[in-house]
Every structure is written in structure tokens, then in C-alpha cells.
PDB file of N, CA and C in Angstrom:
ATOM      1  N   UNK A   1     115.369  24.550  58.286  1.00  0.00           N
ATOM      2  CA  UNK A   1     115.894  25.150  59.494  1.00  0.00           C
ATOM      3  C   UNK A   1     117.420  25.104  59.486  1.00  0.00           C
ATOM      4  N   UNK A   2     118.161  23.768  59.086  1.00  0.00           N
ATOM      5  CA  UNK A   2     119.642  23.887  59.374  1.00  0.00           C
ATOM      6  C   UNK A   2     120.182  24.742  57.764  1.00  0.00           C
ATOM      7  N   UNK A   3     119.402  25.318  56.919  1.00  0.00           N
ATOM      8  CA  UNK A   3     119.811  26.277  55.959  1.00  0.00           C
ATOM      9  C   UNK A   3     119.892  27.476  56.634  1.00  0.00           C
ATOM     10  N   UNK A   4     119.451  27.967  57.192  1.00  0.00           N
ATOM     11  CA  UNK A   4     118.575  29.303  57.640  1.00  0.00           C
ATOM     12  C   UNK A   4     119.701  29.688  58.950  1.00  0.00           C
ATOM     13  N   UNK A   5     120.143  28.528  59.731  1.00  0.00           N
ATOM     14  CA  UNK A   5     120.760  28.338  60.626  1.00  0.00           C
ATOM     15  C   UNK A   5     121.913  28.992  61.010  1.00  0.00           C
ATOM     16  N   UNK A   6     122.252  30.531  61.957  1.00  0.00           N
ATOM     17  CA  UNK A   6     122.915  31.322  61.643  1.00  0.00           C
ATOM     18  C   UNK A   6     124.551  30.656  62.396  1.00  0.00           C
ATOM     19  N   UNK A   7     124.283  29.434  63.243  1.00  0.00           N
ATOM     20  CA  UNK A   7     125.483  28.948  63.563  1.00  0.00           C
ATOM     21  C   UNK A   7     126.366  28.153  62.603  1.00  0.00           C
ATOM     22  N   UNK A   8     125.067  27.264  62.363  1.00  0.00           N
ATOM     23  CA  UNK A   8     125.546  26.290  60.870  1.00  0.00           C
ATOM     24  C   UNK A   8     126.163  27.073  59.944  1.00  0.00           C
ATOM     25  N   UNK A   9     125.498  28.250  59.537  1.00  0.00           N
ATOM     26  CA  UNK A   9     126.080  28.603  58.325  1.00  0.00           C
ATOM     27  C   UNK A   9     127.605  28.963  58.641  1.00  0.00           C
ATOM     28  N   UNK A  10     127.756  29.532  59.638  1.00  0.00           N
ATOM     29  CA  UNK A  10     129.246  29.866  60.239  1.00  0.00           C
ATOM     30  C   UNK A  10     130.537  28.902  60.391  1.00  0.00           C
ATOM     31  N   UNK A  11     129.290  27.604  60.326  1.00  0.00           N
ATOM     32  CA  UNK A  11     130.466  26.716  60.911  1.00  0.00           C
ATOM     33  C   UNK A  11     130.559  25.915  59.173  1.00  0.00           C
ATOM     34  N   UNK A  12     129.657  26.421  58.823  1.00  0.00           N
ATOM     35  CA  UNK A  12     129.799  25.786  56.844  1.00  0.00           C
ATOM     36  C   UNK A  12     131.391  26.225  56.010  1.00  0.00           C
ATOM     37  N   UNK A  13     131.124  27.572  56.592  1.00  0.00           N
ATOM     38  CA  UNK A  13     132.297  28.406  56.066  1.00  0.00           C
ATOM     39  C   UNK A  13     131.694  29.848  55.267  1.00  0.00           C
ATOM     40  N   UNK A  14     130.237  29.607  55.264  1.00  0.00           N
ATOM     41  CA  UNK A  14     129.501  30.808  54.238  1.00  0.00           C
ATOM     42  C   UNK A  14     129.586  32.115  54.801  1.00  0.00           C
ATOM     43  N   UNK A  15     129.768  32.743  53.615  1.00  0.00           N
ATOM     44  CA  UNK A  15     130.571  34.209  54.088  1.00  0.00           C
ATOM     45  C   UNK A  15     129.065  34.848  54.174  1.00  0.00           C
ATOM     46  N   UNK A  16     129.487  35.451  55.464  1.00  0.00           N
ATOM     47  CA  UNK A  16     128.413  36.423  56.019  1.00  0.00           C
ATOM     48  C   UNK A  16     128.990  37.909  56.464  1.00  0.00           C
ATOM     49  N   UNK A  17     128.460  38.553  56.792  1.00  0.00           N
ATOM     50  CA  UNK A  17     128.690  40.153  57.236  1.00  0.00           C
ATOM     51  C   UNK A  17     128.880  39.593  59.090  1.00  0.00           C
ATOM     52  N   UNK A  18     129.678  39.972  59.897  1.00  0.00           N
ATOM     53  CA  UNK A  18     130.471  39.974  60.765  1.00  0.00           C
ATOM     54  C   UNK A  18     130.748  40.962  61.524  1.00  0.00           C
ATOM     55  N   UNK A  19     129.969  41.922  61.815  1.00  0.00           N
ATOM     56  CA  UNK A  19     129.911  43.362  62.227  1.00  0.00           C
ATOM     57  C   UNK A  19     130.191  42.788  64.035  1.00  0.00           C
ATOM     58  N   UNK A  20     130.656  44.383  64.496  1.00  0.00           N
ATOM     59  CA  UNK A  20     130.819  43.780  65.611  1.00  0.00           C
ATOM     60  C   UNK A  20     129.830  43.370  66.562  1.00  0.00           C
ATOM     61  N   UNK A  21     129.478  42.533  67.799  1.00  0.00           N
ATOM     62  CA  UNK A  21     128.248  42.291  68.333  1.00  0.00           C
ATOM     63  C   UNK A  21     128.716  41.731  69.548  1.00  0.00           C
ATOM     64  N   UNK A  22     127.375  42.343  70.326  1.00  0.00           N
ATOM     65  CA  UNK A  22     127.698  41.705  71.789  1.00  0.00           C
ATOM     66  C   UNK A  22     126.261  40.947  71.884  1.00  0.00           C
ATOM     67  N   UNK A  23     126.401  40.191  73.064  1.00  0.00           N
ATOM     68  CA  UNK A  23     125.240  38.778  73.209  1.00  0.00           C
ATOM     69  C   UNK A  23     124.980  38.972  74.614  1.00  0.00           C
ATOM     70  N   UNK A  24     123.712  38.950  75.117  1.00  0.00           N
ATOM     71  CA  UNK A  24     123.576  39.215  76.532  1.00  0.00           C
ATOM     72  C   UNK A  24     122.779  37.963  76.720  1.00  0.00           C
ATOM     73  N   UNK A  25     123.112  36.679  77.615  1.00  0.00           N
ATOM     74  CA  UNK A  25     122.608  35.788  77.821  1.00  0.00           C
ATOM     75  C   UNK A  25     122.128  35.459  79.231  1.00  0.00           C
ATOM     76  N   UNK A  26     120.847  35.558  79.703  1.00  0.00           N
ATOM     77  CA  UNK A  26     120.177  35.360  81.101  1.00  0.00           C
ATOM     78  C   UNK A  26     120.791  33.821  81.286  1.00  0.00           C
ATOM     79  N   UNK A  27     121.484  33.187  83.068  1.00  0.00           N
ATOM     80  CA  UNK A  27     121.626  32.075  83.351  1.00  0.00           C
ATOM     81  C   UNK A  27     119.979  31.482  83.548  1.00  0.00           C
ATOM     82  N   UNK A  28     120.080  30.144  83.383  1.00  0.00           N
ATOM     83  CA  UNK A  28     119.064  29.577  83.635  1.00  0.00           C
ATOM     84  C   UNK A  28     117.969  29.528  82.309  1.00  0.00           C
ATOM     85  N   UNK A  29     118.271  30.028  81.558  1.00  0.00           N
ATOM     86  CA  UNK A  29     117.100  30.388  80.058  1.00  0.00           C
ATOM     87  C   UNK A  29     117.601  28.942  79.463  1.00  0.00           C
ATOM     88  N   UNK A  30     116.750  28.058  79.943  1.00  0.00           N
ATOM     89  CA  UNK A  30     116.429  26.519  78.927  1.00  0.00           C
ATOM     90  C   UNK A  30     116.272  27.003  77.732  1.00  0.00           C
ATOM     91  N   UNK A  31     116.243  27.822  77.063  1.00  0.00           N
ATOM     92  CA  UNK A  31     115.256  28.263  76.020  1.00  0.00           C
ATOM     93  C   UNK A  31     116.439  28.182  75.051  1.00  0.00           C
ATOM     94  N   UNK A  32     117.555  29.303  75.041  1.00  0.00           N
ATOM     95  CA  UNK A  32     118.489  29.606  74.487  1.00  0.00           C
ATOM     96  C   UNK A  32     119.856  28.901  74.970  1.00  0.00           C
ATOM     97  N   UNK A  33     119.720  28.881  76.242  1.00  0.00           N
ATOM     98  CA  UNK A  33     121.296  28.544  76.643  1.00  0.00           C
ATOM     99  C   UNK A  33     121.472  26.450  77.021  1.00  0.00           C
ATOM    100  N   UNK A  34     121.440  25.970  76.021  1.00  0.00           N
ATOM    101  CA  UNK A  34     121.702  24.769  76.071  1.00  0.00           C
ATOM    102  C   UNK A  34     122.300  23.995  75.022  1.00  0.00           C
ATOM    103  N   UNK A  35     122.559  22.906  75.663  1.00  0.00           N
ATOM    104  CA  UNK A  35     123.671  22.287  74.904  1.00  0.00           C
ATOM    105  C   UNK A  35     123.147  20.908  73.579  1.00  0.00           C
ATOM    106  N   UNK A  36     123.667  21.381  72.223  1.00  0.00           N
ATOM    107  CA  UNK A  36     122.734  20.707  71.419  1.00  0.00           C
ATOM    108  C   UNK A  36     123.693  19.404  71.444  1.00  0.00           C
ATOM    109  N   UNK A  37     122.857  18.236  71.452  1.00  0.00           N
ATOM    110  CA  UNK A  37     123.297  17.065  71.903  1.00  0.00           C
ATOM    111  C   UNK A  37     123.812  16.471  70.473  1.00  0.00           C
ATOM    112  N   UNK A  38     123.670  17.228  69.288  1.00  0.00           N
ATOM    113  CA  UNK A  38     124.476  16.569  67.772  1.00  0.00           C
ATOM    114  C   UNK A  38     125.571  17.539  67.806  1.00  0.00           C
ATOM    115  N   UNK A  39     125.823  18.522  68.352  1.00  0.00           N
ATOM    116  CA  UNK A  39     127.161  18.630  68.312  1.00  0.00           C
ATOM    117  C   UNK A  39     128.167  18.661  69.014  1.00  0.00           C
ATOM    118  N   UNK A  40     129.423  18.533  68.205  1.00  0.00           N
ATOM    119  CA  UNK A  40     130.579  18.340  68.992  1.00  0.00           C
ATOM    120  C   UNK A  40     131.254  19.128  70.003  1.00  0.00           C
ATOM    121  N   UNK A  41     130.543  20.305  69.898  1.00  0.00           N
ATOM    122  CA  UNK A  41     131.239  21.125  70.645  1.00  0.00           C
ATOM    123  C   UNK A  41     131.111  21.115  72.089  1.00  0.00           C
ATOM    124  N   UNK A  42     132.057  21.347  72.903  1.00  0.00           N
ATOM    125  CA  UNK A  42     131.734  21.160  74.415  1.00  0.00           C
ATOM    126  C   UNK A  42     131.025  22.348  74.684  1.00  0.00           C
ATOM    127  N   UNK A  43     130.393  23.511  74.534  1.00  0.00           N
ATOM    128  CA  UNK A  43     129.770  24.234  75.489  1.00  0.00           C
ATOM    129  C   UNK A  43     128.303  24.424  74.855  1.00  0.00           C
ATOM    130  N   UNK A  44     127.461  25.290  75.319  1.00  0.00           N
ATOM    131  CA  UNK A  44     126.511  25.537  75.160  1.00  0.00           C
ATOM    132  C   UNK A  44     126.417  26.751  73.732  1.00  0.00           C
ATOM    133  N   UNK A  45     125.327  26.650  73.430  1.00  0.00           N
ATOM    134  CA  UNK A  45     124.736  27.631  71.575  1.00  0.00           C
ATOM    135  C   UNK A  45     125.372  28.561  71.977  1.00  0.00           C
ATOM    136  N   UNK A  46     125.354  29.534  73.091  1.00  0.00           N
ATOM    137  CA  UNK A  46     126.015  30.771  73.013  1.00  0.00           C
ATOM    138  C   UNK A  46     127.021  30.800  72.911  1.00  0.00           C
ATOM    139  N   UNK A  47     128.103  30.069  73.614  1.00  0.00           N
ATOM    140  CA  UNK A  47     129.642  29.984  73.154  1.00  0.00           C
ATOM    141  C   UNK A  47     129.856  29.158  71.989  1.00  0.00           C
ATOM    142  N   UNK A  48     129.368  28.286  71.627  1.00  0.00           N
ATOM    143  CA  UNK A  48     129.410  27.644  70.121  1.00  0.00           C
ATOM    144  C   UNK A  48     129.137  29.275  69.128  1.00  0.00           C
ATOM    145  N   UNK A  49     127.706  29.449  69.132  1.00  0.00           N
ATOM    146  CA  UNK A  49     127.599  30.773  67.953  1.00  0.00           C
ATOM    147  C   UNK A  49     128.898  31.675  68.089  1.00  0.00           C
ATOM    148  N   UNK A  50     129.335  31.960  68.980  1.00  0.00           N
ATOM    149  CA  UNK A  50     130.362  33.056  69.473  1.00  0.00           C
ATOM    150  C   UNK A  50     131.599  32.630  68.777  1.00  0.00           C
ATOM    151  N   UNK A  51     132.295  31.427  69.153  1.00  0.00           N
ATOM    152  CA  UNK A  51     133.357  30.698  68.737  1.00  0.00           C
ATOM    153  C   UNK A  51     133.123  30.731  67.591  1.00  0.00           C
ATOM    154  N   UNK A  52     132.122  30.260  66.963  1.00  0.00           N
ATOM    155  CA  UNK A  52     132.493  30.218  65.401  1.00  0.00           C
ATOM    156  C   UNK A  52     132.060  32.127  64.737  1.00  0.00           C
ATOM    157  N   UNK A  53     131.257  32.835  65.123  1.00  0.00           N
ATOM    158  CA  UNK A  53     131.486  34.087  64.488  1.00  0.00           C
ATOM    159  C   UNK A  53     133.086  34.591  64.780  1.00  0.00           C
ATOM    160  N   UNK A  54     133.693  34.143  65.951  1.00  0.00           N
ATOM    161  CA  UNK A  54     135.099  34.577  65.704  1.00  0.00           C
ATOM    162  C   UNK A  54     136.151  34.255  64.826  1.00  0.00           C
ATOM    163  N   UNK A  55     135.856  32.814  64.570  1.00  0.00           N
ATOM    164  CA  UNK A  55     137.269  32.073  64.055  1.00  0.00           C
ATOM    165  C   UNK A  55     136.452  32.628  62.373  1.00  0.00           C
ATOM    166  N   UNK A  56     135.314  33.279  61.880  1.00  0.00           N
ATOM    167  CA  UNK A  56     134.769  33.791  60.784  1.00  0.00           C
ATOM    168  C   UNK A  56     135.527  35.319  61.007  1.00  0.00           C
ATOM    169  N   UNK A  57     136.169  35.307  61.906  1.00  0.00           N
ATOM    170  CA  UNK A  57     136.862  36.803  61.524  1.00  0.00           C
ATOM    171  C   UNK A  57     136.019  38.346  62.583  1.00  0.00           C
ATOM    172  N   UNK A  58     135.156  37.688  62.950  1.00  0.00           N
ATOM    173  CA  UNK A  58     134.397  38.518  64.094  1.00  0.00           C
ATOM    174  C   UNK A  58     134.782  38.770  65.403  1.00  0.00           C
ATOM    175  N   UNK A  59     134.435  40.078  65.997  1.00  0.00           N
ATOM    176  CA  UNK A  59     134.059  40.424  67.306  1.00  0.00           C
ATOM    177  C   UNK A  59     133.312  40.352  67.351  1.00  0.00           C
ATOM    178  N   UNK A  60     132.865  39.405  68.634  1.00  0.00           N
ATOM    179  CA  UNK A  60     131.811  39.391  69.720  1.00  0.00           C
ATOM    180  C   UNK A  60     132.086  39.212  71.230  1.00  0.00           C
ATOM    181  N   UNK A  61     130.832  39.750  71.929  1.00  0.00           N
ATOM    182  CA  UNK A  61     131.453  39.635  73.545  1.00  0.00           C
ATOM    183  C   UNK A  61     130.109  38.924  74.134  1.00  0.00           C
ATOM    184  N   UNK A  62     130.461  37.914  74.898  1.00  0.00           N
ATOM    185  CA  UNK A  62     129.067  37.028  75.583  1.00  0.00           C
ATOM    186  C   UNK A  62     129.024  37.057  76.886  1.00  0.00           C
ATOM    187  N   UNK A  63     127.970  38.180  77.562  1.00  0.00           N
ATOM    188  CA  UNK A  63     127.714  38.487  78.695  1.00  0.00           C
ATOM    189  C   UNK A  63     126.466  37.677  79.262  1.00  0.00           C
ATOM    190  N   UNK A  64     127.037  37.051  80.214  1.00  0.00           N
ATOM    191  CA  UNK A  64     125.704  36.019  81.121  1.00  0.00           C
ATOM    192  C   UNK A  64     125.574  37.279  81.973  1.00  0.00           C
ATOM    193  N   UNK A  65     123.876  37.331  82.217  1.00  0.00           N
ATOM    194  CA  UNK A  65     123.093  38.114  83.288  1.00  0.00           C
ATOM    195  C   UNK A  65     122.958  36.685  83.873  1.00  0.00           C
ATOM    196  N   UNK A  66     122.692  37.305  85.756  1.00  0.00           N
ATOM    197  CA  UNK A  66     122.340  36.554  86.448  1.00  0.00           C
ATOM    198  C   UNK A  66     120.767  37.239  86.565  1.00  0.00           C
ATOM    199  N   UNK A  67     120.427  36.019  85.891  1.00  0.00           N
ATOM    200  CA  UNK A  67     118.346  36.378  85.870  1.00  0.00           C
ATOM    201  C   UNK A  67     118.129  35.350  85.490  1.00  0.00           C
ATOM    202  N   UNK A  68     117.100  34.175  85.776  1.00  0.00           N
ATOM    203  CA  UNK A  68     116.943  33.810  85.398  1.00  0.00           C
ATOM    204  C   UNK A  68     115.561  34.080  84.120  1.00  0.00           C
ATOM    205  N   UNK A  69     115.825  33.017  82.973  1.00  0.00           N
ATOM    206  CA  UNK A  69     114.531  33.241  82.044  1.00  0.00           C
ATOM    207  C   UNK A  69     113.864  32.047  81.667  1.00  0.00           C
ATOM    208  N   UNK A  70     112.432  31.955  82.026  1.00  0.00           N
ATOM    209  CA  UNK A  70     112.266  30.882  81.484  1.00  0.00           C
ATOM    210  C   UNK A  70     111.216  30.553  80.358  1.00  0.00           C
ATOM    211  N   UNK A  71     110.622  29.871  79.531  1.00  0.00           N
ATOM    212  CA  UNK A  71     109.749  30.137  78.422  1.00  0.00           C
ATOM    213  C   UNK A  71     108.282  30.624  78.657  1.00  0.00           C
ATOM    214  N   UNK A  72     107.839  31.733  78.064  1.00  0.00           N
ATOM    215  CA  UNK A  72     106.541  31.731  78.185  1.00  0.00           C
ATOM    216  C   UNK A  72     106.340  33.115  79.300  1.00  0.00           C
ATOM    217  N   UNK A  73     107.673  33.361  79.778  1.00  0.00           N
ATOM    218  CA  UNK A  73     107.321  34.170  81.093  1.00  0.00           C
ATOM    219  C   UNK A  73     108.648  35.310  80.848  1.00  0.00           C
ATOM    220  N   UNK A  74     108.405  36.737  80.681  1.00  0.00           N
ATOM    221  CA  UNK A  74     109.318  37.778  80.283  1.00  0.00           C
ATOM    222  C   UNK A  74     110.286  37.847  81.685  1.00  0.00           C
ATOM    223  N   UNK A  75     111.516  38.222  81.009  1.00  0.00           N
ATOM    224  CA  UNK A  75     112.801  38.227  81.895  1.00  0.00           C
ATOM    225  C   UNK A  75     112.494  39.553  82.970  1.00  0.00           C
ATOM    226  N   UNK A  76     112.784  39.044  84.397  1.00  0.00           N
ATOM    227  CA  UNK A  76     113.005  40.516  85.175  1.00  0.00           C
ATOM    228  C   UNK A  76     113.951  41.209  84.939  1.00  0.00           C
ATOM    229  N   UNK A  77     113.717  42.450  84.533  1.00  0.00           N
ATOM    230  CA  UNK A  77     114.339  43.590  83.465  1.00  0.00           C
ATOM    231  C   UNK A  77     115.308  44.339  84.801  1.00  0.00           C
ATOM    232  N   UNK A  78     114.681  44.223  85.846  1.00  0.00           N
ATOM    233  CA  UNK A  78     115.596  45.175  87.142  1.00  0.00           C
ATOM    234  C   UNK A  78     116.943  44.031  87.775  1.00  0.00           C
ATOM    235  N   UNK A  79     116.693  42.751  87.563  1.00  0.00           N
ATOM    236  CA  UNK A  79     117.913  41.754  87.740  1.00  0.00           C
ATOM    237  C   UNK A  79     119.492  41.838  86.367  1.00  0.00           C
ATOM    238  N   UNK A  80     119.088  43.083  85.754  1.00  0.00           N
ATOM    239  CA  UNK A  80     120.409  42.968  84.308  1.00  0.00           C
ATOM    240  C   UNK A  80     121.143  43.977  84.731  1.00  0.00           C
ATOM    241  N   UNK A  81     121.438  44.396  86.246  1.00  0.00           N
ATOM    242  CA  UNK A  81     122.558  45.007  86.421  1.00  0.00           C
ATOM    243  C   UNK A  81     123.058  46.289  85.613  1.00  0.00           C
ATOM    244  N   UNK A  82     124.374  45.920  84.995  1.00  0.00           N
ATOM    245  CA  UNK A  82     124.884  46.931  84.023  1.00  0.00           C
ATOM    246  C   UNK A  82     124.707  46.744  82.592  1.00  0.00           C
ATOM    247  N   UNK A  83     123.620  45.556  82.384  1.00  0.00           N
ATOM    248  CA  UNK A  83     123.393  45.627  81.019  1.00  0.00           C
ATOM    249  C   UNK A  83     123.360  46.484  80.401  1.00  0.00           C
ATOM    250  N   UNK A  84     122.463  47.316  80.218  1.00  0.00           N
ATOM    251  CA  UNK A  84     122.241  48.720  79.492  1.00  0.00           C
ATOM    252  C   UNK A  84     123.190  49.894  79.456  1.00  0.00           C
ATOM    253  N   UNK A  85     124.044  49.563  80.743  1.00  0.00           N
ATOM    254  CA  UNK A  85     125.058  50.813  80.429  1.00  0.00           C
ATOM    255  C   UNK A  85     126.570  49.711  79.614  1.00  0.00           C
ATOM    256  N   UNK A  86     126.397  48.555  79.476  1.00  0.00           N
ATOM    257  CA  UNK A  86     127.553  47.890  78.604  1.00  0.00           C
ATOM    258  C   UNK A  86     126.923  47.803  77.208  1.00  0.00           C
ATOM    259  N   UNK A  87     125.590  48.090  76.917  1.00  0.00           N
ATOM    260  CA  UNK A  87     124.925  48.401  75.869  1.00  0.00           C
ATOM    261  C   UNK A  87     125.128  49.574  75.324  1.00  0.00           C
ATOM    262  N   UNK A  88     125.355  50.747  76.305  1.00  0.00           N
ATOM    263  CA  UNK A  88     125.748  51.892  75.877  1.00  0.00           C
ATOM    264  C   UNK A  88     127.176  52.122  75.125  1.00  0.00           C
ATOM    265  N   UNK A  89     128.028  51.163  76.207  1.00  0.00           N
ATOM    266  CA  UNK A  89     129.423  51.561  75.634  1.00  0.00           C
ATOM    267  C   UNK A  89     129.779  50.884  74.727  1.00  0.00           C
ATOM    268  N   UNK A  90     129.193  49.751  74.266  1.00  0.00           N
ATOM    269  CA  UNK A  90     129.203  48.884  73.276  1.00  0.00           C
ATOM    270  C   UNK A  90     128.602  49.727  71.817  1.00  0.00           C
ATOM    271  N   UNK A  91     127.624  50.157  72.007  1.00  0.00           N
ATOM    272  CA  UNK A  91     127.046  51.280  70.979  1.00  0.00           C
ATOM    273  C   UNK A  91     128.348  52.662  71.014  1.00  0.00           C
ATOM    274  N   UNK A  92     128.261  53.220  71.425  1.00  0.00           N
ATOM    275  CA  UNK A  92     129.328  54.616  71.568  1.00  0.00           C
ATOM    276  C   UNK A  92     130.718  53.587  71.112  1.00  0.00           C
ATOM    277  N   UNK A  93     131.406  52.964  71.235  1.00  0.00           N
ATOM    278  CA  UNK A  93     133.003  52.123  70.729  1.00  0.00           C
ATOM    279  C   UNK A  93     132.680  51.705  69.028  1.00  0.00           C
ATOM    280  N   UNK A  94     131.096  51.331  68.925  1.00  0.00           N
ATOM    281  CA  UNK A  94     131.550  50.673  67.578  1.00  0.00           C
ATOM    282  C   UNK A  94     130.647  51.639  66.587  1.00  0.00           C
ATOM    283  N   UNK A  95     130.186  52.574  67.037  1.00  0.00           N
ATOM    284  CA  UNK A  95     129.005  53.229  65.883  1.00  0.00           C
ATOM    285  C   UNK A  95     129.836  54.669  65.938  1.00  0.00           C
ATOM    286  N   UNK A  96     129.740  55.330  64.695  1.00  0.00           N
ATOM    287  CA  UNK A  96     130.437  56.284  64.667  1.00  0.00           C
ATOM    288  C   UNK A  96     129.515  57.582  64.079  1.00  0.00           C
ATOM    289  N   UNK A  97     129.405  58.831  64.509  1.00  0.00           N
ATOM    290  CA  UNK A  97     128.773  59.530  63.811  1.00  0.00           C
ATOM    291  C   UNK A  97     129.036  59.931  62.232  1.00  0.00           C
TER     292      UNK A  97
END
């Protein structure tokens, strides 16, 4: 698992592809958004992964939805606001015909 590990590897130094990417993170999702207690970093996986795909030379943008998510039970899809249209412009800025 910590081979495979797409933060670890970032924070190893292993060169990966770095394309640009945005992260849409529901508040309240125990699942994803918590804080791993072996590392040093002060915030939670999503700003850790983020921080280190940047200082690797990446854009990324980390958008918290207010929804909560919790395991086992699918996210309410009508609580993501402007997700889909920052999905749009995020697609149309970085994809080119």
C-alpha cells in the first residue's frame, strides 16, 4: 500500500505525470478527509496530497462542498452547488481541442 501510495510517492520525490487537476472534497467525509496521525503534516490528506503535487511542480485546486459524506451511503448530488459548472470551466481552461 505505501508503494502504490499516490501521496507517498510525491512526497518520495518519484517523478510522476502532474497534469493539471482539481479535487472536490465533501465536509464531513471521515472517509477521505482526515488527518493521518504518522504524519507530520498539519492538515488533512487533501491538503497534504495537494501540497505535495504542487511543490512536484503541479496545478491543483481543492474545493470543499458543503455536503456531508459518509461511508457506505452516496453523497447528496443536489447539495454540490457549482460543482459541475467549476467542472466545466476547469475542463474548457485546461483541455484543448
Amino acid at each position: 500500500m505505501a508503494e502504490g501510495n499516490p501521496t507517498l510517492a510525491l512526497e518520495r520525490g518519484e517523478k510522476v505525470l502532474t497534469p493539471p487537476a482539481i479535487w472536490f472534497q465533501g465536509r464531513g467525509d471521515t472517509l477521505h478527509d482526515y488527518k493521518d496521525v504518522e504524519s507530520n503534516f498539519p492538515g488533512n490528506e487533501p491538503q497534504r496530497f495537494c501540497a505535495s503535487y504542487r511543490e512536484a511542480g503541479g496545478e491543483i485546486t481543492l474545493r470543499y462542498l458543503d455536503m456531508e459524506r459518509h461511508a457506505g451511503h452516496s453523497p447528496d448530488l443536489s447539495k454540490t452547488g457549482e460543482m459541475f459548472a467549476r467542472m466545466v470551466e476547469f475542463v474548457e481552461r485546461h483541455v484543448t481541442t
